[in-house]
C-alpha atoms as a PDB file:
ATOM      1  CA  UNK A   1     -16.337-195.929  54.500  1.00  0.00           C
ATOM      2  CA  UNK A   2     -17.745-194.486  57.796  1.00  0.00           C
ATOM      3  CA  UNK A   3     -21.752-193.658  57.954  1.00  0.00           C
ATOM      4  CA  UNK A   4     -22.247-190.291  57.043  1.00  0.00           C
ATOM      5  CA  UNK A   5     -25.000-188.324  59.251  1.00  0.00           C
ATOM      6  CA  UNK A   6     -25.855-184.869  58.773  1.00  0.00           C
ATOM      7  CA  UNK A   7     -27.342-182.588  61.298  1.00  0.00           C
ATOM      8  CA  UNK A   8     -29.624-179.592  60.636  1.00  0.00           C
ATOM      9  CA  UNK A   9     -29.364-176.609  63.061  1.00  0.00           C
ATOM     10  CA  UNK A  10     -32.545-174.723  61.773  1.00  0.00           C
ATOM     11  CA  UNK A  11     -33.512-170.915  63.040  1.00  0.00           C
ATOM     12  CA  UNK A  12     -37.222-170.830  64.209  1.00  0.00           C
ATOM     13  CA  UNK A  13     -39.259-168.897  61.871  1.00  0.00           C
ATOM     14  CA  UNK A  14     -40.679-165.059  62.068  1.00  0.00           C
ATOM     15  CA  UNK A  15     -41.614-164.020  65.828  1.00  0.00           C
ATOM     16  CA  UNK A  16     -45.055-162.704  66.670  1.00  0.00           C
ATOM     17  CA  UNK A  17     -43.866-159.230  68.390  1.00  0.00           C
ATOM     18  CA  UNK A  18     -45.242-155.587  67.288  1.00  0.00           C
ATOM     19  CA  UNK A  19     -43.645-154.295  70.339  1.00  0.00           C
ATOM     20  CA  UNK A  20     -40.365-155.529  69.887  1.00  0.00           C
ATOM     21  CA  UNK A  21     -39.643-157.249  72.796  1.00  0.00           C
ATOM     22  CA  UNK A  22     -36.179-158.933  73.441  1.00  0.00           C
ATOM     23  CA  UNK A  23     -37.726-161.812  74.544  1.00  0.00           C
ATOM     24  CA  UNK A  24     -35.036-164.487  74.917  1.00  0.00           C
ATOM     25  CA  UNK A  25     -36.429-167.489  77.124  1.00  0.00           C
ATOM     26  CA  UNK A  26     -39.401-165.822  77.724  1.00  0.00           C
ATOM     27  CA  UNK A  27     -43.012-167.935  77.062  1.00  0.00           C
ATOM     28  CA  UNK A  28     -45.393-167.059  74.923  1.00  0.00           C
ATOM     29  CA  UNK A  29     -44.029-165.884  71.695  1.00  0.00           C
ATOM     30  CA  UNK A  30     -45.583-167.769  68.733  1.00  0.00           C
ATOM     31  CA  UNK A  31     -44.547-167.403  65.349  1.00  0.00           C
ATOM     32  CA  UNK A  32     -46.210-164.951  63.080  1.00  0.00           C
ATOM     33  CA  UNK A  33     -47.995-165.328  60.223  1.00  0.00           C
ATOM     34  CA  UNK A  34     -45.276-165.445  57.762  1.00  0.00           C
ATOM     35  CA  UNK A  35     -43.460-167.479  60.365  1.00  0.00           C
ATOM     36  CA  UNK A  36     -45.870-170.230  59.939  1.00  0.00           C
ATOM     37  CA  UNK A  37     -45.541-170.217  56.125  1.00  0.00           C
ATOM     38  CA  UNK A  38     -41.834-170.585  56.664  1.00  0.00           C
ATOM     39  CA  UNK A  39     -41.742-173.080  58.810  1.00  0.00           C
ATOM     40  CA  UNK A  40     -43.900-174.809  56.039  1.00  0.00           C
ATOM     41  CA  UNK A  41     -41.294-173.653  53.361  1.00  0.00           C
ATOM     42  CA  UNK A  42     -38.448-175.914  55.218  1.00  0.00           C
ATOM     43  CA  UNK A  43     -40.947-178.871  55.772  1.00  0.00           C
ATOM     44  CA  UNK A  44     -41.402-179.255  51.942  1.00  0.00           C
ATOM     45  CA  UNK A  45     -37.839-178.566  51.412  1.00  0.00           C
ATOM     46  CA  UNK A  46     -36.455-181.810  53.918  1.00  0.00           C
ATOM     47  CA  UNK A  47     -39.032-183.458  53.772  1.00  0.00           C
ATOM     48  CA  UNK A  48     -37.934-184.490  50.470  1.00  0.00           C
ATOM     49  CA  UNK A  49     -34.173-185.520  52.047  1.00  0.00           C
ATOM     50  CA  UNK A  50     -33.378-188.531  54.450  1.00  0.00           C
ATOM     51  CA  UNK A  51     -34.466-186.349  57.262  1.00  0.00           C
ATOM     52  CA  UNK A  52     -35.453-189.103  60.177  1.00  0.00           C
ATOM     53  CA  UNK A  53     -35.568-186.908  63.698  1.00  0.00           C
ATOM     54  CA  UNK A  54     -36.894-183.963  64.314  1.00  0.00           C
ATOM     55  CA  UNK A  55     -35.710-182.469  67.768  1.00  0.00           C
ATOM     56  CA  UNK A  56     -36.185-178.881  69.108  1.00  0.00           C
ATOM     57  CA  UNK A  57     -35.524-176.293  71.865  1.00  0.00           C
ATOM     58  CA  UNK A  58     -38.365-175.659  74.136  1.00  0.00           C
ATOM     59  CA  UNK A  59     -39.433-172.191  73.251  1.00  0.00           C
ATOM     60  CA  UNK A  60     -42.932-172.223  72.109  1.00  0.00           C
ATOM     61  CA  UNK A  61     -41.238-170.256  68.412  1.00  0.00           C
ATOM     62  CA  UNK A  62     -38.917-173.396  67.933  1.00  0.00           C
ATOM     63  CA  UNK A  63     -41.763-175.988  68.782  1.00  0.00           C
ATOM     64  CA  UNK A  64     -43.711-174.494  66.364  1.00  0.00           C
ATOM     65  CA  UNK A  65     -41.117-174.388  63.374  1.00  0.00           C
ATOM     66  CA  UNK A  66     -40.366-178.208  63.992  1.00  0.00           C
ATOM     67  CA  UNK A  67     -44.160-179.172  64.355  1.00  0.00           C
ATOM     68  CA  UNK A  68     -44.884-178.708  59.806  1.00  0.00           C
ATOM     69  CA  UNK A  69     -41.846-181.067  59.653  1.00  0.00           C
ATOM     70  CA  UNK A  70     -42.528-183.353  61.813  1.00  0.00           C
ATOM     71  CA  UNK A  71     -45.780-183.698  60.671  1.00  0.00           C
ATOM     72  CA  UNK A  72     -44.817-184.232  56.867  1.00  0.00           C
ATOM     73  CA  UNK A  73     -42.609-187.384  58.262  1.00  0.00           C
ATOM     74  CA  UNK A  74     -44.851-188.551  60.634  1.00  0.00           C
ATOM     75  CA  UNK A  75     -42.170-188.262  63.580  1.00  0.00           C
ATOM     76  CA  UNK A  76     -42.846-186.597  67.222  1.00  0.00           C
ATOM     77  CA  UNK A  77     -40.980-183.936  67.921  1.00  0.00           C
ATOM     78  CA  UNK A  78     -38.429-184.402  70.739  1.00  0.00           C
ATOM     79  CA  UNK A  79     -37.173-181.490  73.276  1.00  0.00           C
ATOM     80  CA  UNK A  80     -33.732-181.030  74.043  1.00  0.00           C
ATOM     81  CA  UNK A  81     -33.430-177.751  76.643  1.00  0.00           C
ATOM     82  CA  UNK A  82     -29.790-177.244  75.315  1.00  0.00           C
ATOM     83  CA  UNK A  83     -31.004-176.127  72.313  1.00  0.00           C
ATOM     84  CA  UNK A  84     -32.750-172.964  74.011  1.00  0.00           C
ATOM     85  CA  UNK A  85     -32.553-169.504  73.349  1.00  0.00           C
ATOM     86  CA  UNK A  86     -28.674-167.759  75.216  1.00  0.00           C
ATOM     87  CA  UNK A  87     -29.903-166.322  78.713  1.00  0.00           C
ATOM     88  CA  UNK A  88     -30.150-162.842  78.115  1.00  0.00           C
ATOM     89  CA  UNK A  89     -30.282-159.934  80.993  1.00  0.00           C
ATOM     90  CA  UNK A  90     -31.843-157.238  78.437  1.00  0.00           C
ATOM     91  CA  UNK A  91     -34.647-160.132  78.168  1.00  0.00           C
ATOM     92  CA  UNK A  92     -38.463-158.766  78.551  1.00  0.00           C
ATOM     93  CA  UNK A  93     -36.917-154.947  77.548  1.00  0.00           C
ATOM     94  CA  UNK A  94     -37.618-152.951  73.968  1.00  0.00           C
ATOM     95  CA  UNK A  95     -34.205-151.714  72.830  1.00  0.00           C
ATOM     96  CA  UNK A  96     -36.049-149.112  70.709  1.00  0.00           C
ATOM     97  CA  UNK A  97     -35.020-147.458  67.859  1.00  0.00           C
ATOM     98  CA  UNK A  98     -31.375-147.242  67.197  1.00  0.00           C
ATOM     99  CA  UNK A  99     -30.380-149.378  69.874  1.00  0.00           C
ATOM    100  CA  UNK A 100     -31.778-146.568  72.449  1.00  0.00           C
ATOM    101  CA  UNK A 101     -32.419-148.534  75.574  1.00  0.00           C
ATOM    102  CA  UNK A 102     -28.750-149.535  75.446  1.00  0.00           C
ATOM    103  CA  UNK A 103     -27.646-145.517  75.858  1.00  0.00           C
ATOM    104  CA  UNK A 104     -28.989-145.521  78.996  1.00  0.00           C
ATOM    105  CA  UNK A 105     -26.904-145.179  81.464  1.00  0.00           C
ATOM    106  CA  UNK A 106     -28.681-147.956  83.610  1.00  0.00           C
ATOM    107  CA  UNK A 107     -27.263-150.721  81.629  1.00  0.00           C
ATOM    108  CA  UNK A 108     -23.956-149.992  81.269  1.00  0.00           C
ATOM    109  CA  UNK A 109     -22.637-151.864  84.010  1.00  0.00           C
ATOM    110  CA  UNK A 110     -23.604-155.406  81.815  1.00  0.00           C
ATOM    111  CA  UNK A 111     -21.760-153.563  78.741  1.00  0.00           C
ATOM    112  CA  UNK A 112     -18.635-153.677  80.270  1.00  0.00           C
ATOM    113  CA  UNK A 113     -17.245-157.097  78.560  1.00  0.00           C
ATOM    114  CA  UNK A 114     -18.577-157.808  74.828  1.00  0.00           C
ATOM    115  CA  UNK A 115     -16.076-160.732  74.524  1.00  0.00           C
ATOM    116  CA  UNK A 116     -17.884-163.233  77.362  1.00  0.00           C
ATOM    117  CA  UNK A 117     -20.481-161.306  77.384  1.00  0.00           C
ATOM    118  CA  UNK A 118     -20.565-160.365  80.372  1.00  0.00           C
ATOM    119  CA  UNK A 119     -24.378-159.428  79.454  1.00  0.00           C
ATOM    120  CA  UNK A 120     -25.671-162.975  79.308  1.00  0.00           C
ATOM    121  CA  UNK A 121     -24.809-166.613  78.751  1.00  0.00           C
ATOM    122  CA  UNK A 122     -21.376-167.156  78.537  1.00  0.00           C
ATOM    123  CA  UNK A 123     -20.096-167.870  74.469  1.00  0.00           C
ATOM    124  CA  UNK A 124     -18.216-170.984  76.163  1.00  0.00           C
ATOM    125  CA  UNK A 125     -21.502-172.500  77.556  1.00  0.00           C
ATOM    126  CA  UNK A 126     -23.098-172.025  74.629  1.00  0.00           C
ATOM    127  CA  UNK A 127     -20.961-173.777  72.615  1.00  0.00           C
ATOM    128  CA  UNK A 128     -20.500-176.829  74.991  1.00  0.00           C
ATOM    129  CA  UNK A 129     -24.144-177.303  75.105  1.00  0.00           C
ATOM    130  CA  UNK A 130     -24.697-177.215  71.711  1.00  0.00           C
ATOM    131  CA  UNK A 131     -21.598-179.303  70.259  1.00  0.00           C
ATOM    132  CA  UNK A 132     -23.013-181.986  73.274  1.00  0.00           C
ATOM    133  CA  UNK A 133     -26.904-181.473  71.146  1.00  0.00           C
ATOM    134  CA  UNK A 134     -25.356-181.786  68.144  1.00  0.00           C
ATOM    135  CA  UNK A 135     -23.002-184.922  69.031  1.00  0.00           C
ATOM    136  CA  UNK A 136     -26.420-186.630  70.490  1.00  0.00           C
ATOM    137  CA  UNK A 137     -28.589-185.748  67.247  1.00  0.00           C
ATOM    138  CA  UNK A 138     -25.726-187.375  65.155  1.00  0.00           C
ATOM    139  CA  UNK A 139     -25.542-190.645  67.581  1.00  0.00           C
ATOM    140  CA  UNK A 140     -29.395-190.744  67.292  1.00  0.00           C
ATOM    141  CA  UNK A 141     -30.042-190.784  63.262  1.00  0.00           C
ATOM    142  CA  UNK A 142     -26.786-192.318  62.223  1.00  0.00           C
ATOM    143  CA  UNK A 143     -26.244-192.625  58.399  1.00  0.00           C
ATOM    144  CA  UNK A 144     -29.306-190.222  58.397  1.00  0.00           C
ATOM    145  CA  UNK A 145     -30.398-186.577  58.845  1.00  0.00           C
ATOM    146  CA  UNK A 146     -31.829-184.740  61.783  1.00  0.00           C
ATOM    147  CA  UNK A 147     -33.046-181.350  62.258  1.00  0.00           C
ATOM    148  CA  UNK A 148     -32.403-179.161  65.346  1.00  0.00           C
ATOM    149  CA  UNK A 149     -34.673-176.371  65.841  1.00  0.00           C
ATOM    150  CA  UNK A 150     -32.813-173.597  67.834  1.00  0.00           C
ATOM    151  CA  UNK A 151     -32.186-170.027  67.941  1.00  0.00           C
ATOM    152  CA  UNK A 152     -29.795-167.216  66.173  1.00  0.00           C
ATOM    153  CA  UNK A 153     -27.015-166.943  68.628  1.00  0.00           C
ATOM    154  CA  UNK A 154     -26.683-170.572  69.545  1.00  0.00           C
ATOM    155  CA  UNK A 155     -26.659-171.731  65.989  1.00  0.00           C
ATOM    156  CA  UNK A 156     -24.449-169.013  65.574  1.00  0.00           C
ATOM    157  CA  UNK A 157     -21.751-170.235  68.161  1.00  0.00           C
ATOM    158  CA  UNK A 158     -21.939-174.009  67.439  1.00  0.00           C
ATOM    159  CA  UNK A 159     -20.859-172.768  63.682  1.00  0.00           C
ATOM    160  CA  UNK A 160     -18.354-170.435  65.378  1.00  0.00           C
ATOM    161  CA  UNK A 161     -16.619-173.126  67.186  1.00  0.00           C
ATOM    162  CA  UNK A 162     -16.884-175.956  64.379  1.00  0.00           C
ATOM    163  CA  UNK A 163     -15.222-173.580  61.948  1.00  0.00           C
ATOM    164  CA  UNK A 164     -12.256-171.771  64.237  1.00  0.00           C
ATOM    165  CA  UNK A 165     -13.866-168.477  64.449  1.00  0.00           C
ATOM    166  CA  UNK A 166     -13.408-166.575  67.313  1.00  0.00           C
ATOM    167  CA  UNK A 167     -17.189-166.402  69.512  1.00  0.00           C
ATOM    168  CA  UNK A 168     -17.524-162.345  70.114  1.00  0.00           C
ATOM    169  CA  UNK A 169     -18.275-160.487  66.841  1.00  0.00           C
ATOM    170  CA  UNK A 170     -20.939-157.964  65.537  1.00  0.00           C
ATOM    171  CA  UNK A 171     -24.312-159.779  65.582  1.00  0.00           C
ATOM    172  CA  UNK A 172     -25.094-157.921  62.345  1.00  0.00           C
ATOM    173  CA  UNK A 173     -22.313-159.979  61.270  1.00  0.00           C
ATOM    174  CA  UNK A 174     -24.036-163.315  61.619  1.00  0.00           C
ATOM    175  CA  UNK A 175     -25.107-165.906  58.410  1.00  0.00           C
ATOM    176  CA  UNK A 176     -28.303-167.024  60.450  1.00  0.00           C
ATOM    177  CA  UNK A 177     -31.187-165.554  58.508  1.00  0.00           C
ATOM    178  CA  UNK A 178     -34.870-166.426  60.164  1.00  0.00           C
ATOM    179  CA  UNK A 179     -35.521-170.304  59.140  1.00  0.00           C
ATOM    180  CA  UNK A 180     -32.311-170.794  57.973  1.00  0.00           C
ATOM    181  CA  UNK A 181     -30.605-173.996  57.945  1.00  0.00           C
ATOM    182  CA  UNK A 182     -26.897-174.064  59.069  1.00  0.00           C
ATOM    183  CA  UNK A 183     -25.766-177.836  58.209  1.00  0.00           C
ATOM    184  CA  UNK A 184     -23.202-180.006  60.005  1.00  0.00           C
ATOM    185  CA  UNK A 185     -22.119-182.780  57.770  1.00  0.00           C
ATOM    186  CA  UNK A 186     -20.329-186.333  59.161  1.00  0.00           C
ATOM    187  CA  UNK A 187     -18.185-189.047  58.241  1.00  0.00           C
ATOM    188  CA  UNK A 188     -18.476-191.470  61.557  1.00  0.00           C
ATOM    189  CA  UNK A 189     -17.715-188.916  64.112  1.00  0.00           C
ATOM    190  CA  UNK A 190     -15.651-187.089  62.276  1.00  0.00           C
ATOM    191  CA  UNK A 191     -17.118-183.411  60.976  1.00  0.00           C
ATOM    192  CA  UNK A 192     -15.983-183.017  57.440  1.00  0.00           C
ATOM    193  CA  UNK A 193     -17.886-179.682  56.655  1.00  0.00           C
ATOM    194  CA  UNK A 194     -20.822-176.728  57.795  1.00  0.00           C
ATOM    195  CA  UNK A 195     -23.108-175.535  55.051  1.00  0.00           C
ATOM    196  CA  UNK A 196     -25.163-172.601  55.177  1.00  0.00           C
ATOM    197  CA  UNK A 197     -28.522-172.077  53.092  1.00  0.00           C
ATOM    198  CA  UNK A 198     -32.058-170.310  53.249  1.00  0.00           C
ATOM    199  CA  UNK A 199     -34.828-172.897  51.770  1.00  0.00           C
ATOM    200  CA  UNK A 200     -37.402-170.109  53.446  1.00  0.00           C
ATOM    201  CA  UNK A 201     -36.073-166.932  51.501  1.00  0.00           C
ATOM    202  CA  UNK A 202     -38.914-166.607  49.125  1.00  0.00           C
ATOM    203  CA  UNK A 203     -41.478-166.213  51.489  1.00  0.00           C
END
């Protein structure tokens, strides 16, 4: 029977951000306080699996939901950039309440295509760049488990395309609560099925 290899895509913790900032791929955005504690919810969760690599996007929120992990196994944590945050042109804006900032008139000219979107990364790059993370996470703990620290709308797209679902869709719509784990299980390099669960939901 083939290895089987599982592979971990887990949503950075709670975001430090009273102001509500779509901040994308912008630096500086640390986890909050509860963010911390759920990124030390997941450690003690895998750290009692097979878990052997810990890899994560840059962003400073995704570094430090892998670092409780990686320290429980005694592993560095490696960067992978194609696990960042989807490029974003509303990044560094406050949508306000109700979605406000996006009535404005100003911005209606990136509205004008929800099924690229034609506001952002492309749902087509996205998912190449993530099935290629994915497919080098698996070669790299063969037989094993990794986690892959990313973000909402990535995680979101690489289950999209493993699963046949079409890419646009209401992001209210999305299973991809804050430190959730979306799993991708293998036999050799074959995917044989995506679970979904929430070790952090108690906190």
């Amino acid at each position: 029977m083939s290895e089987r290899t599982t592979v971990h895509l887990l949503r950075h913790g709670e975001v430090h951000n009273p102001e509500g900032v779509l901040y994308g791929r912008l630096e500086g955005f640390r986890l909050s306080e509860r963010g911390q504690r759920m990124a030390q919810a997941v450690a003690e969760d895998l750290g009692r699996g097979d878990v052997v690599a810990v890899v994560s996007s840059p962003l400073q929120r995704a570094q430090e939901t892998a670092a409780p992990l990686a320290a429980m196994l005694g592993v560095d944590v490696s960067t992978d950039e194609r696990l960042i945050e989807a490029g974003n042109r509303f990044e560094g804006l406050v949508l306000g309440p109700g979605g406000g900032l996006l009535r404005s008139p100003r911005y209606w000219h990136l509205l004008w295509n929800p099924f690229r979107p034609s506001w952002g990364e492309s749902y087509r790059a996205i998912s190449a760049r993530m099935h290629a993370a994915v497919v080098a996470a698996r070669d790299s703990a063969r037989g094993h488990e990794v986690v892959c620290v990313s973000h909402q709308l990535p995680i979101w797209t690489a289950r999209s395309s493993a699963t046949g679902r079409r890419h646009w869709h209401d992001p209210r719509r999305r299973e991809c609560a804050l430190a959730s784990l979306t799993s991708f299980r293998f036999e050799g390099d074959r995917l044989v099925g995506v679970g979904y669960r929430e070790p952090a939901a108690g906190v």
